[in-house]
N, C-alpha and C. Protein backbone atom coordinates (compact mmCIF):
# COMPACT_ATOMS: atom_id res chain seq x y z
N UNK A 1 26.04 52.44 15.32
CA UNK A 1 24.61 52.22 15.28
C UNK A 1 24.10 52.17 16.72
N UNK A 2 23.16 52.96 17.30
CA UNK A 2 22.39 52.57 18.45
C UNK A 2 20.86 52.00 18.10
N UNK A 3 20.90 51.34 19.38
CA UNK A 3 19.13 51.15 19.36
C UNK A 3 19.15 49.11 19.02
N UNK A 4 18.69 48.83 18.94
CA UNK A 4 18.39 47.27 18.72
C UNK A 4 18.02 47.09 17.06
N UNK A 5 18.88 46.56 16.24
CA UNK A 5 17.80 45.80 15.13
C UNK A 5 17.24 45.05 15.02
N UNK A 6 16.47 44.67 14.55
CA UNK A 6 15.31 43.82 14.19
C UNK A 6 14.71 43.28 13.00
N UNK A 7 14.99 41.93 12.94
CA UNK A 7 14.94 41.68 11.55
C UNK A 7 13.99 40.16 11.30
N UNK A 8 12.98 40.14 10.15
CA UNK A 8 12.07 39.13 10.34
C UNK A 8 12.83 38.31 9.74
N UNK A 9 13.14 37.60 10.34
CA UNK A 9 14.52 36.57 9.75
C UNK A 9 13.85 35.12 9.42
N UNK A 10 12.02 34.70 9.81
CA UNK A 10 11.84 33.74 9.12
C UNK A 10 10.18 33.47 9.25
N UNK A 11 9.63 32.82 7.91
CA UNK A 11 8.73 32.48 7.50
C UNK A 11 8.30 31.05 7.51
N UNK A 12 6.84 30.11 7.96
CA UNK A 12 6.78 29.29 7.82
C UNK A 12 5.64 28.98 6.70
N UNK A 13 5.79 28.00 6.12
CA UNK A 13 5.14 28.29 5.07
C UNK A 13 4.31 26.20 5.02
N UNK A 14 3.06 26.43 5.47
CA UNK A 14 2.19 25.40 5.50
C UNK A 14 1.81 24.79 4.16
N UNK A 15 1.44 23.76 4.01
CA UNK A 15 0.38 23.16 2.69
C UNK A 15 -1.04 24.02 2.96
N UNK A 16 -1.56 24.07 1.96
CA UNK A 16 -2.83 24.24 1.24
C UNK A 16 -3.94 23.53 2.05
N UNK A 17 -4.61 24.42 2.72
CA UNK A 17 -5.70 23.69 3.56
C UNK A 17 -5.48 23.21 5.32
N UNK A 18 -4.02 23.25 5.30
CA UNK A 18 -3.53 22.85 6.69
C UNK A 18 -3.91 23.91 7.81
N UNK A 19 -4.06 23.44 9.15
CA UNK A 19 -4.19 24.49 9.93
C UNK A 19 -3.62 23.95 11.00
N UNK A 20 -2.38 24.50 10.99
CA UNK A 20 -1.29 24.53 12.31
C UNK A 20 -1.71 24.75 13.08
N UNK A 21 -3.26 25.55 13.88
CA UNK A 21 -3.38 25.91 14.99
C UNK A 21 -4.23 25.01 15.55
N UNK A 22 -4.48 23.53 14.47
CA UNK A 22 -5.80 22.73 15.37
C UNK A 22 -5.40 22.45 16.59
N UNK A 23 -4.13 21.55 16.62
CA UNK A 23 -3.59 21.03 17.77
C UNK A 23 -2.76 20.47 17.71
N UNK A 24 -1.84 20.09 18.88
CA UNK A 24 -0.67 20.03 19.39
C UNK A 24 -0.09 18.67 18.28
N UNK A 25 -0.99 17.53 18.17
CA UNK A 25 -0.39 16.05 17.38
C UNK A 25 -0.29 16.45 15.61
N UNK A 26 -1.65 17.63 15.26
CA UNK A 26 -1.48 17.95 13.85
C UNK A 26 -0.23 18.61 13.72
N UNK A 27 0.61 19.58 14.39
CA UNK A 27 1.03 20.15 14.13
C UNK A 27 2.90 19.58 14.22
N UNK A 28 2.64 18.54 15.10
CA UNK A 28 3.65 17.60 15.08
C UNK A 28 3.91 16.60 13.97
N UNK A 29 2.42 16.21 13.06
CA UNK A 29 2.63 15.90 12.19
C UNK A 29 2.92 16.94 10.68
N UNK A 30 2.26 17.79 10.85
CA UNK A 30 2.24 19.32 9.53
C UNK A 30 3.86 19.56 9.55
N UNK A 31 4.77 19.37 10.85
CA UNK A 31 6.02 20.05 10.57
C UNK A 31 7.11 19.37 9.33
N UNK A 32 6.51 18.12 9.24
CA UNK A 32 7.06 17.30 8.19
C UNK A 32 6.75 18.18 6.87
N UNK A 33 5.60 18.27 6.87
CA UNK A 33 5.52 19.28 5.39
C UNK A 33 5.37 20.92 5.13
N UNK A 34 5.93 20.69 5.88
CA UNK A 34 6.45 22.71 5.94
C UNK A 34 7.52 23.15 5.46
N UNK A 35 7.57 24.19 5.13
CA UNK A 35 8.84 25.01 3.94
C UNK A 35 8.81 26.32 4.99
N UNK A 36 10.44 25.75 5.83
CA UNK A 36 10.89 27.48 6.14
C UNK A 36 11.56 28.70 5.64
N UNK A 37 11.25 29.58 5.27
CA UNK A 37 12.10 30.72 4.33
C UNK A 37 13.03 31.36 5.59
N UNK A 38 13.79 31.14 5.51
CA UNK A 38 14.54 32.18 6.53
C UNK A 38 15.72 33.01 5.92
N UNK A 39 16.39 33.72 6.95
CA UNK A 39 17.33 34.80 6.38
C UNK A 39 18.74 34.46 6.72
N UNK A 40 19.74 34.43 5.73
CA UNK A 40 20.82 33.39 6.53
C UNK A 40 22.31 34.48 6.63
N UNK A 41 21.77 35.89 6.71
CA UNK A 41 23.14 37.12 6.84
C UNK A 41 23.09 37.55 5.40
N UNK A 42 23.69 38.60 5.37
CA UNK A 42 23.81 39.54 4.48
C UNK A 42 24.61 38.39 2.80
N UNK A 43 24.39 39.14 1.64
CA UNK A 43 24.50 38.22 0.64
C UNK A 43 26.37 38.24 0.46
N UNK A 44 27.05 37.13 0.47
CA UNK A 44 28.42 37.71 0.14
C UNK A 44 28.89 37.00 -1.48
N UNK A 45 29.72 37.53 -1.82
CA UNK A 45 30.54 37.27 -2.96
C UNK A 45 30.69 35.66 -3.23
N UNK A 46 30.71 34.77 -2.42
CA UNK A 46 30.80 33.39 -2.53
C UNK A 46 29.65 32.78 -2.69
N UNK A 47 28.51 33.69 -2.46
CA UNK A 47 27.19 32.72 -2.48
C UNK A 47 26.01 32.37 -1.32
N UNK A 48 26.86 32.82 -0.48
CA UNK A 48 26.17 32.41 0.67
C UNK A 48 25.47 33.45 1.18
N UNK A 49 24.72 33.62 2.09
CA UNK A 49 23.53 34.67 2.45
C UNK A 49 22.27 34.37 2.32
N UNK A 50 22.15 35.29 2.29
CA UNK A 50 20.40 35.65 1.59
C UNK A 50 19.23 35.06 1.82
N UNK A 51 18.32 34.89 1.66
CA UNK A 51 17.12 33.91 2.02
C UNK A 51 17.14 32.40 1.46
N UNK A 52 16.65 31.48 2.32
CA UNK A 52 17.04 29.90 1.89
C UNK A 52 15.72 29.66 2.20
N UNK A 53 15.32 28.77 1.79
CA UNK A 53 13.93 27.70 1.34
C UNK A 53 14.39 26.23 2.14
N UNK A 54 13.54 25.93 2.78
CA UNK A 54 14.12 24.75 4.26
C UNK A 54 12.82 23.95 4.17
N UNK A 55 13.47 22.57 4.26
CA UNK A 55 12.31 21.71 4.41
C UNK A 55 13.11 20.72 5.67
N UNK A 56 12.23 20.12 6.86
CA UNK A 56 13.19 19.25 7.38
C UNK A 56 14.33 19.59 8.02
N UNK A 57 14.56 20.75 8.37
CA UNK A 57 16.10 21.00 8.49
C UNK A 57 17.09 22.09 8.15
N UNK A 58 18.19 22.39 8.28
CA UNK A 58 18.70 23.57 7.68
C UNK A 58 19.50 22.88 6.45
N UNK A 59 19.46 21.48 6.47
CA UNK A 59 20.63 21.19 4.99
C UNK A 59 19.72 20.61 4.53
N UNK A 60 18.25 20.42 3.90
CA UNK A 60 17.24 20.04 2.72
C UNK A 60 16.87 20.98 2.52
N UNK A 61 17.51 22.00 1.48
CA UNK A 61 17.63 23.11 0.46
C UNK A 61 16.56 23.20 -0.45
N UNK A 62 16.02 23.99 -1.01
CA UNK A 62 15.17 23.80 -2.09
C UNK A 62 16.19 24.87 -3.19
N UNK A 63 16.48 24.33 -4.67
CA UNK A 63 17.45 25.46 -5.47
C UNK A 63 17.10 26.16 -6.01
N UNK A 64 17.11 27.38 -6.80
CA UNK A 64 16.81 28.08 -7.67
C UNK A 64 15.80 27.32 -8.68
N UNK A 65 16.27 26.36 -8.92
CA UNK A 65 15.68 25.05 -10.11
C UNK A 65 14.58 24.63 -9.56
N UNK A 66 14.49 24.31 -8.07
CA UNK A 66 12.85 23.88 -8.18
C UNK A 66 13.73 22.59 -7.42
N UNK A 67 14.95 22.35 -6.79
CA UNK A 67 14.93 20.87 -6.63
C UNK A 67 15.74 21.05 -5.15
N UNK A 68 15.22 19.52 -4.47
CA UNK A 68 15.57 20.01 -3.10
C UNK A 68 17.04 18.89 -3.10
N UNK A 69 17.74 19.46 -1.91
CA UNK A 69 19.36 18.73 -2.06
C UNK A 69 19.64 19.12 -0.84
N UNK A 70 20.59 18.92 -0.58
CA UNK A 70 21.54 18.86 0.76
C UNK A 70 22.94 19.59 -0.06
N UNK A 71 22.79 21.11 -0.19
CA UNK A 71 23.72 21.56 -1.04
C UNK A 71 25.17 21.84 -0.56
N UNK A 72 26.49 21.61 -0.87
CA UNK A 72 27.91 21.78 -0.54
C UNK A 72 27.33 23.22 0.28
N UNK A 73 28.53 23.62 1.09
CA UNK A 73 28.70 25.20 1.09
C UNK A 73 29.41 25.85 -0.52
N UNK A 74 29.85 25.57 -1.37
CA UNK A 74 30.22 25.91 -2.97
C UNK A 74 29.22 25.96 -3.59
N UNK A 75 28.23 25.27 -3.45
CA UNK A 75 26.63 25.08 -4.01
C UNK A 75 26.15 26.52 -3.41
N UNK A 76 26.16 26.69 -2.18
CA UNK A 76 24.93 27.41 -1.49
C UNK A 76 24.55 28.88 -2.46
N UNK A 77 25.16 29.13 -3.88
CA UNK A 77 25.01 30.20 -4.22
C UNK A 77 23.75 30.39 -5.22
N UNK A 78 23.18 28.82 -6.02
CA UNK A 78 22.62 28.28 -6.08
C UNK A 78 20.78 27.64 -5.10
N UNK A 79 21.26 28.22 -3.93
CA UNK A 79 20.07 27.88 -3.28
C UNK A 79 19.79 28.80 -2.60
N UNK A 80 20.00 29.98 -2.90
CA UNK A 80 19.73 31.49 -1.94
C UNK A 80 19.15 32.38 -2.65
N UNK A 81 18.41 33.62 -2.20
CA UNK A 81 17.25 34.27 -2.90
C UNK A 81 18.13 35.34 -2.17
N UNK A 82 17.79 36.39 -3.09
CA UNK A 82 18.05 38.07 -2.76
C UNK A 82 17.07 38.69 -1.64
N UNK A 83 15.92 38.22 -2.22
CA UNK A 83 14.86 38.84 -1.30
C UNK A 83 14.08 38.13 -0.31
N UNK A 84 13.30 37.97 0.40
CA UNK A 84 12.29 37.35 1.12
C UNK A 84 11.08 36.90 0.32
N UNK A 85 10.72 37.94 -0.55
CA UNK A 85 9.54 37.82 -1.46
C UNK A 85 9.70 36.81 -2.38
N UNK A 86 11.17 36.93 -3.17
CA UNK A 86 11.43 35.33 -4.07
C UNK A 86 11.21 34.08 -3.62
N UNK A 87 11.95 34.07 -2.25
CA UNK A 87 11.92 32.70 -1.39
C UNK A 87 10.34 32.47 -1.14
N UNK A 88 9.80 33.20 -0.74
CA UNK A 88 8.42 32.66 -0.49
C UNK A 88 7.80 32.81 -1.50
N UNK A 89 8.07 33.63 -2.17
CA UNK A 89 7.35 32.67 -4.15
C UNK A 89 7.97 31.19 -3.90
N UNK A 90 8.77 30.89 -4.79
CA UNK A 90 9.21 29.52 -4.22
C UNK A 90 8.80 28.90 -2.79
N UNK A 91 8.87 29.14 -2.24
CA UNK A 91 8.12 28.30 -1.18
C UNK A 91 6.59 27.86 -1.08
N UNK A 92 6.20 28.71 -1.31
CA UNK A 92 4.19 28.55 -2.22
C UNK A 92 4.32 27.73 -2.98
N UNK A 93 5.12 27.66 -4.31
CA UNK A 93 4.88 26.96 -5.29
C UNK A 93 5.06 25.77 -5.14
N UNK A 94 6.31 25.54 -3.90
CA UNK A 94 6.80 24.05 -3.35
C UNK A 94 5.95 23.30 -2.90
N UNK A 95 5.50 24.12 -1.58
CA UNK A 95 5.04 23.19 -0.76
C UNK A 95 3.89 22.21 -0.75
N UNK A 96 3.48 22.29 -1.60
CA UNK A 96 1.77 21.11 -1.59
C UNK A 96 2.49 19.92 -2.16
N UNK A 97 4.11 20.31 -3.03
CA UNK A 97 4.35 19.08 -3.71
C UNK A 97 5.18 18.40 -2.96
N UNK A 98 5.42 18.14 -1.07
CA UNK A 98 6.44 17.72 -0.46
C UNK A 98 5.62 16.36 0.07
N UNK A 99 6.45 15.28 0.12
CA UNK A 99 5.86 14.24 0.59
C UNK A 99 6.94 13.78 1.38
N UNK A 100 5.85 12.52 2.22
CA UNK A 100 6.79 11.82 3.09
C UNK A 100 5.81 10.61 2.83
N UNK A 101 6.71 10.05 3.17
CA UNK A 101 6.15 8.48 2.64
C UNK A 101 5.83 7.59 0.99
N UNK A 102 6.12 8.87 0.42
CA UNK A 102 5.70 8.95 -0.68
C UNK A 102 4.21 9.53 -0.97
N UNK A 103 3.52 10.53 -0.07
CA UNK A 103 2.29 10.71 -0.40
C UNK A 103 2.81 12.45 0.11
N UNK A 104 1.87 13.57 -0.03
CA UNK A 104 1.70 14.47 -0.08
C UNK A 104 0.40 14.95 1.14
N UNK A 105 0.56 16.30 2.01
CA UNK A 105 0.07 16.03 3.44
C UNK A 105 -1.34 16.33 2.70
N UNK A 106 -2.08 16.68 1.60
CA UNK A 106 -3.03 17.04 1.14
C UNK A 106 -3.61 14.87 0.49
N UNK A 107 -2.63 14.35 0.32
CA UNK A 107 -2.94 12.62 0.05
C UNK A 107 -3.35 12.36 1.35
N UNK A 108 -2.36 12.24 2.13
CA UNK A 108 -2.52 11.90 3.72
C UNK A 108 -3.48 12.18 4.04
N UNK A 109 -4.24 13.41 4.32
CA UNK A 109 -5.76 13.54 4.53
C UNK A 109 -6.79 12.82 3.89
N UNK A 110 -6.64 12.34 2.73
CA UNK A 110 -7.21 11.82 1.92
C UNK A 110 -7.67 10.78 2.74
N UNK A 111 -6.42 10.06 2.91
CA UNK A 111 -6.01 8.27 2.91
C UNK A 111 -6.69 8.37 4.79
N UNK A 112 -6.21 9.48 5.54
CA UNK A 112 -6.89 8.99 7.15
C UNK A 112 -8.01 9.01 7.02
N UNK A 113 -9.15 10.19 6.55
CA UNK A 113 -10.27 9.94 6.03
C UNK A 113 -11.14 8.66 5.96
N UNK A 114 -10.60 8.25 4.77
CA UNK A 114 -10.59 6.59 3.65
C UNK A 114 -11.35 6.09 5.00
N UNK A 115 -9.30 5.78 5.54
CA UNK A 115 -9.52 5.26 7.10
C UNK A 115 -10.68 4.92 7.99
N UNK A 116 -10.98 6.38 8.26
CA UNK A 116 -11.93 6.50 9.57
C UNK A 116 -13.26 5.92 8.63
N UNK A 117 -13.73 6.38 7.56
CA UNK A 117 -14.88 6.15 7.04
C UNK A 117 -14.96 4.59 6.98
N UNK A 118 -13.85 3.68 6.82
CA UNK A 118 -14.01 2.54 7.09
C UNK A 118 -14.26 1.79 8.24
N UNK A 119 -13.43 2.34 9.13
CA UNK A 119 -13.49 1.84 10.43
C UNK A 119 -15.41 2.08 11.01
N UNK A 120 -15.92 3.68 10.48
CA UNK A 120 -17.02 3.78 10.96
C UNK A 120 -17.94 3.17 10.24
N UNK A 121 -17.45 2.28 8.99
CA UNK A 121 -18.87 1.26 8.29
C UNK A 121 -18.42 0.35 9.00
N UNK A 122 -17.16 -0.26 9.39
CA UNK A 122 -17.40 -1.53 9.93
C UNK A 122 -18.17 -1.56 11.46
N UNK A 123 -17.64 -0.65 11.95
CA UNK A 123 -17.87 -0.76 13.51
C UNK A 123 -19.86 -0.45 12.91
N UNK A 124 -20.44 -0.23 12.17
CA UNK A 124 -21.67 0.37 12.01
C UNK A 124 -22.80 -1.31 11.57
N UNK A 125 -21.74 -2.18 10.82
CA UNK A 125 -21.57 -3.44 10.16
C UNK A 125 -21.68 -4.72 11.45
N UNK A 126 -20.79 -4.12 12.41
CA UNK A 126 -20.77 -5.15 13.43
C UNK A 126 -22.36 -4.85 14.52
N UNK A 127 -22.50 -4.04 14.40
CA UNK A 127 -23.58 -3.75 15.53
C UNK A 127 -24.61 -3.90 15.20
């Protein structure tokens, strides 16, 4: 083979409404709820390969099933996609439902909101 290959080996995949490009602290916080699709080598006979669904990390898996794990390497055949296009189906469908804290980054907006709107009746209350 000559020449260089080139291969889009990965996708990030945001919540619903998020915009990674506001700034530097959102986006430090958005990385918590992001789903990476990436490409992990060609598919082999044991399972392993193919496109993986990443939350957090390279070992919080999302499976075929819809469920996220920290899968064996014996598992990994189970948490890999043939194509790019599957994985990021699955990854769409995932991501609005990932939480931390127990809330979801589409709650979280909610709840800082809440927040500020309070802080600006009180501070509005005191004066």
């Amino acid at each position: 083979m000559t020449g260089h290959v080139e291969i889009l080996s990965g996708t990030k995949v945001f919540p619903s409404g998020a915009d990674p490009f506001a700034d530097e602290d959102a986006y430090h916080d958005l990385r918590h709820f992001t789903v990476d699709v990436t490409f992990r080598g060609p598919r082999q006979e044991n399972g392993q390969g193919g496109w993986a669904v990443m939350n957090g990390g390279e070992s919080h898996q999302l499976s075929r099933a819809g469920n996220w794990a920290w899968p064996e390497r014996f598992q990994q055949h189970q948490y890999r996609w043939d194509t790019r296009e599957e994985a990021l189906d699955m990854a769409r469908r995932h991501v609005d439902a990932i939480t931390v804290n127990g809330r979801t980054w589409a709650q979280w907006q909610t709840y800082f909101a809440e927040q500020d709107a309070a802080r600006a009746a009180a501070a509005t209350s005191d004066a």
